[in-house]
Protein backbone atom coordinates (compact mmCIF):
# COMPACT_ATOMS: atom_id res chain seq x y z
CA UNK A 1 9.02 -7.42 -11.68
CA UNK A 2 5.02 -8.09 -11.71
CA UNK A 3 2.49 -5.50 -12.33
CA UNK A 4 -1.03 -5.58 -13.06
CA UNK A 5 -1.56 -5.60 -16.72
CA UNK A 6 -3.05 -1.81 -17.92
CA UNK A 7 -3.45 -0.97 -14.59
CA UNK A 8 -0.69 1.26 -14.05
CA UNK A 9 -0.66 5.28 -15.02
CA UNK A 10 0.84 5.37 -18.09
CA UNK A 11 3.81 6.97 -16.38
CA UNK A 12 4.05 4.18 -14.55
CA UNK A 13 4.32 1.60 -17.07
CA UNK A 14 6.78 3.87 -19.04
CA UNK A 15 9.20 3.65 -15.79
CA UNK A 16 9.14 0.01 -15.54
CA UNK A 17 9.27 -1.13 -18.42
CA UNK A 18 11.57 0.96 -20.25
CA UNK A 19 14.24 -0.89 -18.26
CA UNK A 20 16.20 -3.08 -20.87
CA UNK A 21 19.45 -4.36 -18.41
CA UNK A 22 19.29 -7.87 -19.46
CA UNK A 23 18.57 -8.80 -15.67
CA UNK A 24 15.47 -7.18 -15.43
CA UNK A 25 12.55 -8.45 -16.82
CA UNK A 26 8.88 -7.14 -16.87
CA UNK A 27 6.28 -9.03 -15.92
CA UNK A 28 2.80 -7.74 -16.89
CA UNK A 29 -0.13 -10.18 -15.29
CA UNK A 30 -3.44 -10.25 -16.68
CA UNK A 31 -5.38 -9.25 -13.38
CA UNK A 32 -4.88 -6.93 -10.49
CA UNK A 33 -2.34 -6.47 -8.12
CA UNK A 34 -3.71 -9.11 -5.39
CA UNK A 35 -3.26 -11.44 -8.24
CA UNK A 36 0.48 -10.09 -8.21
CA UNK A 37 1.06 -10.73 -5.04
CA UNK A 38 -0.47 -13.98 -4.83
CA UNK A 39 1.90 -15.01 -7.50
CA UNK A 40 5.12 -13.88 -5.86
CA UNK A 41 3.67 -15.93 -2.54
CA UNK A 42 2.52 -18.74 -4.40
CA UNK A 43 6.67 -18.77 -5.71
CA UNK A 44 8.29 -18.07 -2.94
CA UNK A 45 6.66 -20.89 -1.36
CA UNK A 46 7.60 -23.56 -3.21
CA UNK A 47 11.00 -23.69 -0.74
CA UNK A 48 13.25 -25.66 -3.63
CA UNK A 49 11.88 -23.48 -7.07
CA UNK A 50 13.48 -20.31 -4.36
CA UNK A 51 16.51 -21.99 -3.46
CA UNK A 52 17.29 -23.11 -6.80
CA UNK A 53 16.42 -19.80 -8.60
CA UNK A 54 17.04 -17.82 -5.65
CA UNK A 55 13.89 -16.32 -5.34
CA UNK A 56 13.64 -13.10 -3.31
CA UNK A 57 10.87 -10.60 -3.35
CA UNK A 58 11.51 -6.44 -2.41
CA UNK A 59 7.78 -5.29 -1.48
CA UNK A 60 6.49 -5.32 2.44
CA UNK A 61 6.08 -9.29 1.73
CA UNK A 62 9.68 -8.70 2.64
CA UNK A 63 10.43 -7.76 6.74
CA UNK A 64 13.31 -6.43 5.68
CA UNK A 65 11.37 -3.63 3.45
CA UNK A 66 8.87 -2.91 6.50
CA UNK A 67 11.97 -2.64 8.89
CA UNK A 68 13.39 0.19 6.46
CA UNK A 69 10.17 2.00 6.50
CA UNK A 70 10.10 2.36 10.26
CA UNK A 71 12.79 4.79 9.95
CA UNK A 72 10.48 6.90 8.07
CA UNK A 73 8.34 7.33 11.43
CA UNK A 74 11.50 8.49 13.56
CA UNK A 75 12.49 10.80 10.92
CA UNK A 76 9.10 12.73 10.77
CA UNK A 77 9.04 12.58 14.24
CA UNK A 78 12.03 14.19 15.32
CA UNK A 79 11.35 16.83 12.31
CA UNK A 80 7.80 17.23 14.14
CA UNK A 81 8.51 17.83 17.77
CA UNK A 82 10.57 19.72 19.71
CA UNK A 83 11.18 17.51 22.74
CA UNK A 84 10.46 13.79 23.00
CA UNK A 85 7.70 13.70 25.52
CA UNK A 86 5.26 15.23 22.90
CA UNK A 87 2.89 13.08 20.61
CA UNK A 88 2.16 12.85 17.12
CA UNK A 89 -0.26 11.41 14.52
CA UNK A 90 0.46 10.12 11.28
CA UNK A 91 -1.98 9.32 8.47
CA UNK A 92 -0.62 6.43 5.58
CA UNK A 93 -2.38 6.19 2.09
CA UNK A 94 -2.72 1.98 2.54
CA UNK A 95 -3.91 -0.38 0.58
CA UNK A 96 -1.11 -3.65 1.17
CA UNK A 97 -0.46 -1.73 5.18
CA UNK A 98 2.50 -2.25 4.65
CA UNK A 99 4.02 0.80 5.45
CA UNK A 100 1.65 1.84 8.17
CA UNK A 101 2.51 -1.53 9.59
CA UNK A 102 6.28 -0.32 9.76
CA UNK A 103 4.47 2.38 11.57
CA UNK A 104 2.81 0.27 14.23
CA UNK A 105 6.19 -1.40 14.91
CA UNK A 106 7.70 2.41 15.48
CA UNK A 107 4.87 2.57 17.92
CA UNK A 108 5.47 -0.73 19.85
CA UNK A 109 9.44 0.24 19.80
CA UNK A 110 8.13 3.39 21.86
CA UNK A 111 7.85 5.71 19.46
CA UNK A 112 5.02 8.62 20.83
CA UNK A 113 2.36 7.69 18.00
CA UNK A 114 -0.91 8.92 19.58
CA UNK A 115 -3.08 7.65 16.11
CA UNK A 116 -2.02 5.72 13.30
CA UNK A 117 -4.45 6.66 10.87
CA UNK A 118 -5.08 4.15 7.45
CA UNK A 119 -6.40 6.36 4.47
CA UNK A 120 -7.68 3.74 1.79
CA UNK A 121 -9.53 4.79 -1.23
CA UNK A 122 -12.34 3.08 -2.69
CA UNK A 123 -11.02 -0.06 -1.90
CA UNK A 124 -12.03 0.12 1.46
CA UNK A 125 -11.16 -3.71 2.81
CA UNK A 126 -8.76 -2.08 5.84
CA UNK A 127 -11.21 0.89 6.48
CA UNK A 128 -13.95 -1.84 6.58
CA UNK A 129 -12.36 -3.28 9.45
CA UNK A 130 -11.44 -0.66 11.76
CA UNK A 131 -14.76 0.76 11.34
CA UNK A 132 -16.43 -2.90 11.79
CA UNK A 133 -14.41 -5.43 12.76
CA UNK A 134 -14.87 -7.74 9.78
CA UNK A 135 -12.38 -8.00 7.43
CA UNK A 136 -13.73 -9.20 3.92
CA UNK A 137 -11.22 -9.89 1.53
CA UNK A 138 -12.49 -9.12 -2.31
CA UNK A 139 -11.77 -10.57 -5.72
CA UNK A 140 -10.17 -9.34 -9.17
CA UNK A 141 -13.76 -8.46 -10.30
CA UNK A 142 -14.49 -6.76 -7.30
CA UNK A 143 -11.70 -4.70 -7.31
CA UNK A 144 -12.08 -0.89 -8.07
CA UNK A 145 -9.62 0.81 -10.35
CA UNK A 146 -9.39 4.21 -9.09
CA UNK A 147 -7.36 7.18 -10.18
CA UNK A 148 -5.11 5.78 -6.77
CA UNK A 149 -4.12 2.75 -8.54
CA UNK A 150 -1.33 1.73 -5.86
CA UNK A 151 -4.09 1.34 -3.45
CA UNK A 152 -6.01 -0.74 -5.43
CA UNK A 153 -5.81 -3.56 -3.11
CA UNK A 154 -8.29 -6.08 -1.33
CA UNK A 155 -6.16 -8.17 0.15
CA UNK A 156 -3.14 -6.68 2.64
CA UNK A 157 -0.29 -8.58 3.18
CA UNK A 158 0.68 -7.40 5.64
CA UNK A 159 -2.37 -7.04 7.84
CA UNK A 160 -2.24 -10.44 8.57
CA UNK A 161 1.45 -9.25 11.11
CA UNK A 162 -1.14 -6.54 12.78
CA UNK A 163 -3.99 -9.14 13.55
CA UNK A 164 -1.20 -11.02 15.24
CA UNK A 165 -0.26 -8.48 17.63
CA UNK A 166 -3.97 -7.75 18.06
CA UNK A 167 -4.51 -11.20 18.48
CA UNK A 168 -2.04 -11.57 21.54
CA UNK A 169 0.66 -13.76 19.40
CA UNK A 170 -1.20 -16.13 19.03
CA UNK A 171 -0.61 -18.08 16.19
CA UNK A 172 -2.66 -20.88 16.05
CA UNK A 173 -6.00 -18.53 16.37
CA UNK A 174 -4.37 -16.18 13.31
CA UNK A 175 -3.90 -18.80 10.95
CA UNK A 176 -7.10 -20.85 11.88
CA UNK A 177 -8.12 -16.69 10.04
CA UNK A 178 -6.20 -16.30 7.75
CA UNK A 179 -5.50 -19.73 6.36
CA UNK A 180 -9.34 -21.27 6.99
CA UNK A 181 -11.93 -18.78 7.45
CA UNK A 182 -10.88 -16.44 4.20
CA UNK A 183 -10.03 -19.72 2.20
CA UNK A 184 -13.24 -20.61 3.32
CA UNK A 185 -15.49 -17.74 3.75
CA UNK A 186 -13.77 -14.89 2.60
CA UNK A 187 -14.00 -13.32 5.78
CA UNK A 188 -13.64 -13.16 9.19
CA UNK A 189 -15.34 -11.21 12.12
CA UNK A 190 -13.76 -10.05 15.33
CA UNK A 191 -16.83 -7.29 16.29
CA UNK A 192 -17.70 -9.44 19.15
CA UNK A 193 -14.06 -10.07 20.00
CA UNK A 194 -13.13 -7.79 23.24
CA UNK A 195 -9.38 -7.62 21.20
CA UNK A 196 -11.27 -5.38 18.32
CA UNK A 197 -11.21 -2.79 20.84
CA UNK A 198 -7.66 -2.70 21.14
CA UNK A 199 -7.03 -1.99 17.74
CA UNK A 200 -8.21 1.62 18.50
CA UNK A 201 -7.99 1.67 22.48
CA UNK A 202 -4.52 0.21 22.59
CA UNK A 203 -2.57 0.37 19.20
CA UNK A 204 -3.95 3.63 18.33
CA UNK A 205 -5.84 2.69 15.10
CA UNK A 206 -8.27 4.53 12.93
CA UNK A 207 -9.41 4.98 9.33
CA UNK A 208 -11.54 6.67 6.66
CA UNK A 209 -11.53 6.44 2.96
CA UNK A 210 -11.38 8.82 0.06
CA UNK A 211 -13.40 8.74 -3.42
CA UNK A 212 -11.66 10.24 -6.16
CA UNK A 213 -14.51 13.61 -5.68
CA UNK A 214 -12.82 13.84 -2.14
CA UNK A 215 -8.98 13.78 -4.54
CA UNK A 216 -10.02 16.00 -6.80
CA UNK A 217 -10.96 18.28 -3.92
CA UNK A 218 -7.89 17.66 -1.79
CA UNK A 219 -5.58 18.09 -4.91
CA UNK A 220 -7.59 21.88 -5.69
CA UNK A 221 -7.57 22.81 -1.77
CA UNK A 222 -3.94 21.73 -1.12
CA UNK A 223 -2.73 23.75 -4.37
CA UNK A 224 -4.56 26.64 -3.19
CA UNK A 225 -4.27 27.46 0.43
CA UNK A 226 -0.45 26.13 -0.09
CA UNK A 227 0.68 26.32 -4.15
CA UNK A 228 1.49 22.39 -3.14
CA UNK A 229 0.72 20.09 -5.77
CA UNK A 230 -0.10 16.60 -4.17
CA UNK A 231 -0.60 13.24 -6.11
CA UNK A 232 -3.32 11.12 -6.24
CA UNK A 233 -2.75 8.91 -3.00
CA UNK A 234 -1.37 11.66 -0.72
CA UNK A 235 -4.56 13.57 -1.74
CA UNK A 236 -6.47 10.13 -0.29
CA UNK A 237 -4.04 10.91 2.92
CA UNK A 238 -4.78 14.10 3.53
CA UNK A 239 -8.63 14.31 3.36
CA UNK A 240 -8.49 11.40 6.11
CA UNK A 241 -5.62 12.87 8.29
CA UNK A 242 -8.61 16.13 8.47
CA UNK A 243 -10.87 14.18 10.23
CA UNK A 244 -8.52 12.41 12.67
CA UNK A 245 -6.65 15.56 13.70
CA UNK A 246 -6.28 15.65 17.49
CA UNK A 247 -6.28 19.36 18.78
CA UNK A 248 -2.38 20.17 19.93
CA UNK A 249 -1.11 17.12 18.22
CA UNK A 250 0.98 17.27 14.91
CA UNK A 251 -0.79 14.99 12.33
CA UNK A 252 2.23 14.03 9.90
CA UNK A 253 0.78 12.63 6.38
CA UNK A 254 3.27 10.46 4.62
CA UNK A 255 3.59 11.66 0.98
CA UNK A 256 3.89 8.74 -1.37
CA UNK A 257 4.56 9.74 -5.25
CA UNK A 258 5.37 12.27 -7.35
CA UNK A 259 2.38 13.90 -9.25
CA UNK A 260 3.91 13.19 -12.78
CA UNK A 261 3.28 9.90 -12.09
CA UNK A 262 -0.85 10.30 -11.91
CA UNK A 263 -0.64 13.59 -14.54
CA UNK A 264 -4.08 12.87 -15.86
CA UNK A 265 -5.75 13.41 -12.58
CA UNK A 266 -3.67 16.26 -11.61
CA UNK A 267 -4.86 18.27 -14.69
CA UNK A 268 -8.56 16.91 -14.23
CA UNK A 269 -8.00 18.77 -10.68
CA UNK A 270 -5.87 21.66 -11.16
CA UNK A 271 -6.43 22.45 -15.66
CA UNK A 272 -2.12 22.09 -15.63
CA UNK A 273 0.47 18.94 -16.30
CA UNK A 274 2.41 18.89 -13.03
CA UNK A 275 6.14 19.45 -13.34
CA UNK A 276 8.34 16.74 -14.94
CA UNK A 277 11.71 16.38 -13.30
CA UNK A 278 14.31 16.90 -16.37
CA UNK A 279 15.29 12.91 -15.96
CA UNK A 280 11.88 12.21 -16.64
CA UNK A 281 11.63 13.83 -19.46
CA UNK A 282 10.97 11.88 -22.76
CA UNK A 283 9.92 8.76 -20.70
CA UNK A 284 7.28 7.49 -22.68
CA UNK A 285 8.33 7.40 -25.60
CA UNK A 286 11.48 5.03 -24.75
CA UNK A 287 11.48 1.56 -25.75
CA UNK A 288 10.02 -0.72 -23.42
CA UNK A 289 10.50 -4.26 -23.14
CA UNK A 290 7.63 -6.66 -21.13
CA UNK A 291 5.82 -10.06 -21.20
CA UNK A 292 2.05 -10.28 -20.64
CA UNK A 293 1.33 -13.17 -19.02
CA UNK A 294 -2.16 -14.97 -17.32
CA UNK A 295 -2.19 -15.01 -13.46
CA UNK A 296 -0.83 -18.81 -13.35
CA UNK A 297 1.68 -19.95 -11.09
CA UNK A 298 3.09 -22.47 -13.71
CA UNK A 299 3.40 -19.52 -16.23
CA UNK A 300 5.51 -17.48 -13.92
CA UNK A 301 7.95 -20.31 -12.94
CA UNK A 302 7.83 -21.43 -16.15
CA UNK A 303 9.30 -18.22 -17.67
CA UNK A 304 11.56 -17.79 -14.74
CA UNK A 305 13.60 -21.58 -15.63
CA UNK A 306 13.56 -20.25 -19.00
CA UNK A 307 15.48 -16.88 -18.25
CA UNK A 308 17.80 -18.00 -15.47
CA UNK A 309 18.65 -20.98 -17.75
């Protein structure tokens, strides 16, 4: 498993790597979690290294994860409405979109998704977009860390599946994007492009983004008007989902983590320690087991020959 070295709560950290089953192995890269993922990619690439070591991955780079999560949309649907003729909203804390892209396929399989709305947090790459039309990818040193580390993301996988649909399928124009103009530029601009409009008029897309002020807040509100205590990145949810809501339509927010895991915000917001589930309890102070590596491709295959020897 990769993660981004010290940039995980230290809950976080204490959950993956306190797993010692001699088939799981930490990884701990020394960048952010773009560089992560363009590890993994980089691997699973090279098509013999991941047949001969089997190479698999279990985030949205994965369909098979994204198809899982569309289940999540039908669920909360069904739970929302009383009929199936009547709408809904849902808001998604996103930083890969991967899960809000499982959302958009719920919506193309029919589902009655009147907004699909992408809360990001300072890392604003997918709010950029919707908002502008330009998506402008960002680098390790550009990217915030934010007290809603799992969105601390400039580059979405999975965005790249969207544009396509937005695109009309067409997959020449897409990569020409995503393979040339960010290798190239770092960007790429669709504001003139009559499809931009689609993203909004016809898939139902729109975004905002939260600073961790507007978490704090959201945390304090949500605990008061409700005695709810919300993490970090459902807090980034919610104060979007307020300023899409659609009068008569149920806006659904998709909760994402349990506060324990992001304690020292929750007692900047709220003065308490949220509550620790009795399994949790102890969990840092376990002995952990990871390797800190640099963000090289070599390095990575180089320790996985060496462990599935």
């Amino acid at each position: 498993m990769t993660s981004p070295n010290g940039r995980m709560s230290p809950f976080q950290q204490a959950q993956m790597f306190s797993l010692l089953d001699d088939n799981i192995h930490n990884i701990a890269i020394d960048g952010v979690f773009d560089d992560c993922q363009d590890l993994v990619k980089a691997v699973s690439n090279d098509l013999d290294f991941k047949r001969r070591y089997k190479i698999g991955t279990v985030n949205s780079i994965n369909w098979a994860r994204l198809l899982a999560q569309v289940v999540y949309y039908f669920a909360g649907y069904f739970q929302a409405t009383r009929d199936n003729a009547q709408k809904v909203c849902f808001t998604v804390p996103s930083g890969n979109f991967g899960n809000v892209c499982a959302g958009h396929v719920a919506r193309m399989m029919g589902l009655p998704i009147e907004r699909l709305v992408v809360a990001t947090n300072e890392n604003d790459v997918l709010d950029e977009f919707f908002r502008t039309g330009v998506y402008r990818v960002r680098g390790s040193a550009d990217t915030h860390e934010t007290s809603s580390p799992s969105m601390d993301i400039s580059k979405a996988s999975n965005f790249e599946r969207f544009v396509f649909d937005l695109l009309g399928r067409d997959g020449a124009r897409v990569k020409a994007l995503f393979g040339d103009a960010l290798s190239r530029d770092g960007r790429f601009d669709l504001s003139a492009d009559p499809a931009f409009r689609d993203a909004a008029a016809r898939y139902g897309f729109v975004s905002g983004k939260s600073l961790h002020a507007d978490r704090l807040a959201t945390i304090r509100d949500t605990w008061k008007r409700f005695a709810l205590m919300i993490d970090t990145h459902t807090a980034d949810g919610v104060k979007v989902a307020r300023e899409h809501l659609v009068p008569g339509l149920p806006m659904i927010v998709l909760e994402t983590a349990l506060p324990i895991k992001f304690a020292a915000t929750i007692v900047e917001a709220l003065g308490c320690e949220p509550d620790r589930p009795a399994k949790f309890e102890g969990i840092e102070s376990l002995p952990r087991r990871v390797t800190v590596m640099p963000a090289q491709v070599q390095a990575v295959k180089r320790f996985i020959v060496e462990k599935c020897a």
